[in-house]
Protein backbone atom coordinates (compact mmCIF):
# COMPACT_ATOMS: atom_id res chain seq x y z
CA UNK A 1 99.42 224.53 57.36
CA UNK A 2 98.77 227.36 59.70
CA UNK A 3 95.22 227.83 59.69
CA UNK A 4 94.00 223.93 59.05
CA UNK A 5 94.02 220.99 61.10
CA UNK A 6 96.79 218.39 61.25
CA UNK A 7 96.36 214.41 62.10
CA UNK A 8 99.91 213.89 62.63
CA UNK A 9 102.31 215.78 65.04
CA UNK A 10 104.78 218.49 63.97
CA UNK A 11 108.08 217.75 64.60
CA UNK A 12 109.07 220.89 64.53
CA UNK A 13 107.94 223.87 67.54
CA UNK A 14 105.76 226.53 66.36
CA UNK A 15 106.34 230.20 67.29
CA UNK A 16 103.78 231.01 70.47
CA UNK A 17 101.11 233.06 69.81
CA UNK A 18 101.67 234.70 73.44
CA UNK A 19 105.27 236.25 73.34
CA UNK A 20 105.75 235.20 76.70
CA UNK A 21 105.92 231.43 76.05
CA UNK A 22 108.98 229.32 74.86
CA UNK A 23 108.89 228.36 71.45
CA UNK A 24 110.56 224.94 72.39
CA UNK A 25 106.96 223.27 73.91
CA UNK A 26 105.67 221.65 70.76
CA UNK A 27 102.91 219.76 73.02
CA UNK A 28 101.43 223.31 73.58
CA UNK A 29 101.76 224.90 70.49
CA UNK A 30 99.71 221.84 68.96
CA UNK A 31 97.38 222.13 71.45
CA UNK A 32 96.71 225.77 70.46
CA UNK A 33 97.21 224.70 66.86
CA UNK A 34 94.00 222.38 67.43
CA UNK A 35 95.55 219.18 67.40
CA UNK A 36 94.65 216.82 70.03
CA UNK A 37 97.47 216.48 72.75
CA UNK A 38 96.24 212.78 72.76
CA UNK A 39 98.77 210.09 71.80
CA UNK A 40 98.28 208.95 68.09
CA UNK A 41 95.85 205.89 67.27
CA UNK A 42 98.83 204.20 65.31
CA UNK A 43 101.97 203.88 67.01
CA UNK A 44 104.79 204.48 64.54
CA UNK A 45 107.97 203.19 66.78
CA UNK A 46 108.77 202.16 70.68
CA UNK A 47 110.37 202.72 73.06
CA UNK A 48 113.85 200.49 74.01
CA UNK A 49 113.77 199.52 77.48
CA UNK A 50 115.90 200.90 79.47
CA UNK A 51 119.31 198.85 79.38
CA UNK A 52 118.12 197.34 76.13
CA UNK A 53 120.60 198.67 73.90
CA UNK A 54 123.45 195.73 72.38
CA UNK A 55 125.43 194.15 75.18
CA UNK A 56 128.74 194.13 72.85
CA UNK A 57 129.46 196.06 69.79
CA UNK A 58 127.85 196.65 66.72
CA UNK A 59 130.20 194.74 64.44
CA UNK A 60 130.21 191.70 66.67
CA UNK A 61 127.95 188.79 65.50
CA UNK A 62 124.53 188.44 66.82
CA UNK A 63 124.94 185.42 69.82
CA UNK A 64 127.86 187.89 70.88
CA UNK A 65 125.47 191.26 70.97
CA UNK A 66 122.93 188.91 73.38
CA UNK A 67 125.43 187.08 75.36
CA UNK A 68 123.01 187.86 78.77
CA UNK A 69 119.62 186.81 77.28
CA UNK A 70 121.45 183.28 75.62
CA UNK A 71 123.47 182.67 78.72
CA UNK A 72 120.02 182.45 81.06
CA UNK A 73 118.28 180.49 78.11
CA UNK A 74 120.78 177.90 78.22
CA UNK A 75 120.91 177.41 81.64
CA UNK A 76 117.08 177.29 81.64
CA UNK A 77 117.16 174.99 78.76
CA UNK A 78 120.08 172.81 80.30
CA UNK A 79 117.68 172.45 83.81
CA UNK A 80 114.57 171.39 81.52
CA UNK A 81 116.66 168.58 79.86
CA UNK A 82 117.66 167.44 83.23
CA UNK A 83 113.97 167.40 84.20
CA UNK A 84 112.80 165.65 80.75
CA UNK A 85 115.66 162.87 80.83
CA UNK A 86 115.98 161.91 84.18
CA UNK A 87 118.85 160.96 84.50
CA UNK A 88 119.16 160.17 87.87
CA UNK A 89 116.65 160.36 91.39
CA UNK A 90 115.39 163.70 92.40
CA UNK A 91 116.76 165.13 88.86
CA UNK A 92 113.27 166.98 88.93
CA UNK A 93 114.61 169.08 91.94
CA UNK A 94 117.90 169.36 90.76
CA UNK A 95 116.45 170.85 87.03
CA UNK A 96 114.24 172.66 88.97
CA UNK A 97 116.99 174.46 91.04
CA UNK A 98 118.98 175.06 87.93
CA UNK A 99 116.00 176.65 86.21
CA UNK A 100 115.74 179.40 89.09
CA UNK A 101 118.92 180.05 89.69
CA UNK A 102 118.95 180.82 85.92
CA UNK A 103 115.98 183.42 86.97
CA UNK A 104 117.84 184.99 89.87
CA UNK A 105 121.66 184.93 87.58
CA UNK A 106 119.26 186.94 84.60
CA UNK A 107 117.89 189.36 87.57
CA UNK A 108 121.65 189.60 88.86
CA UNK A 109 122.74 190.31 84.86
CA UNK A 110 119.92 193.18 84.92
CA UNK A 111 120.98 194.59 88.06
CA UNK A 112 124.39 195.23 87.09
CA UNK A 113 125.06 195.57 83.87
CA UNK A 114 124.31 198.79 81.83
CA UNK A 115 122.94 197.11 78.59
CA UNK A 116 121.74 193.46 78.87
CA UNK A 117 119.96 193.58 75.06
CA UNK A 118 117.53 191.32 74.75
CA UNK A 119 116.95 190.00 78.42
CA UNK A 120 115.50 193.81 78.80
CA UNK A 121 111.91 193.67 78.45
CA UNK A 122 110.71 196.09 80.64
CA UNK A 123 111.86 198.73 83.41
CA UNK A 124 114.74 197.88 85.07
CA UNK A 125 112.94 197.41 88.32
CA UNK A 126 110.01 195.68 86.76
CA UNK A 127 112.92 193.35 85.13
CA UNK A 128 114.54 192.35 88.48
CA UNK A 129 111.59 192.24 90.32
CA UNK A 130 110.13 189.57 87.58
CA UNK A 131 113.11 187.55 87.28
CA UNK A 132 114.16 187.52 91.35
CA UNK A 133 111.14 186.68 92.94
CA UNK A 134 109.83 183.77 90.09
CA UNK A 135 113.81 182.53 90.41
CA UNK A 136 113.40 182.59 94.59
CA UNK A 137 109.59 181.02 94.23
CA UNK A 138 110.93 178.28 91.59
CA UNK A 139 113.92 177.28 94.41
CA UNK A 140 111.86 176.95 97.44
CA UNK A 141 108.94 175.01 95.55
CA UNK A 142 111.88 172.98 94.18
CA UNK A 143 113.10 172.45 97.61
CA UNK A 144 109.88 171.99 99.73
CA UNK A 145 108.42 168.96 97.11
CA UNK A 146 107.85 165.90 98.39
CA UNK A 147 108.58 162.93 98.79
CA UNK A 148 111.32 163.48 101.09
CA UNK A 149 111.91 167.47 100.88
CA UNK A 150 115.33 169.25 101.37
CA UNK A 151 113.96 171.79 103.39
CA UNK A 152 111.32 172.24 105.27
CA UNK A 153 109.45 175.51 106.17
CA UNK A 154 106.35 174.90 109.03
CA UNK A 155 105.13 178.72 108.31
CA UNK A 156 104.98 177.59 104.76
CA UNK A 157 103.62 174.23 104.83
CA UNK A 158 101.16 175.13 107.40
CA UNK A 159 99.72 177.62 104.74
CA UNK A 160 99.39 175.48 102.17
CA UNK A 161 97.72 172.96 104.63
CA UNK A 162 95.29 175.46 105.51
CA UNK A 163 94.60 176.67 102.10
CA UNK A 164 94.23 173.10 100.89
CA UNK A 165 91.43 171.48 103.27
């Protein structure tokens, strides 16, 4: 394999050509090798997020290992049945608040907690970023809808009057 042309990366460092070089720098050695330093065309694994290791041991069983993803899917879940039923006036706002504060609990899970599991989908800034700011938008919009909103904003309402004529 020294003189031809591999496809696939070597896992292992080759010795350096140069004796001044480390032997250690396998991206260089298959770059003088003639291999492309170019990622491969078929990804083989990925990458866990960051955080998204188990959030309780191994042996535990599986709802236990994901206890941060289920518990902001059930509170999401529990403020879309009170949406879809009804059950009482403005249970639309009241779902609606539920469903964000859901959001902003999952960002508050991600913040804190070393390994979340599944409610890690991306960076850990990315991840709180996403789930704060939809769970803050979801509130206020949920708070500002008419008829007869809980709180009014004038900057905010006189935006979406202007952006509305």
């Amino acid at each position: 394999m020294g003189a031809g042309r591999s496809h696939e990366p070597s896992t292992e460092a080759e010795p350096s050509a140069a004796g001044g070089e480390a032997a250690g720098d396998a991206s260089s050695a298959r770059a003088r090798a003639g291999g492309s330093r170019r990622f491969p065309s078929v990804t083989r694994d990925t990458a866990r997020p960051e955080g998204g290791g188990r959030a309780a041991p191994g042996d535990a069983p599986a709802p236990a290992r994901q206890w941060p993803l289920l518990t902001v899917l059930i509170a999401v879940g529990f403020g879309l049945l009170t949406v879809a039923t009804e059950p009482f006036g403005q249970a639309f706002r009241v779902g609606l608040v539920i469903i964000g504060a859901a959001l902003m609990a999952g960002a508050a899970l991600r913040w804190t907690l070393p390994s979340v599991g599944m409610l890690a989908v991306r960076s850990r800034f990315t991840d709180i970023t996403t789930y704060g700011v939809l769970g803050v938008v979801i509130v206020l919009l949920a708070l500002m809808a008419q008829p007869r909103p809980w709180l009014n904003i004038p900057f905010l309402e006189d935006a979406v009057h202007f952006t509305v004529r």
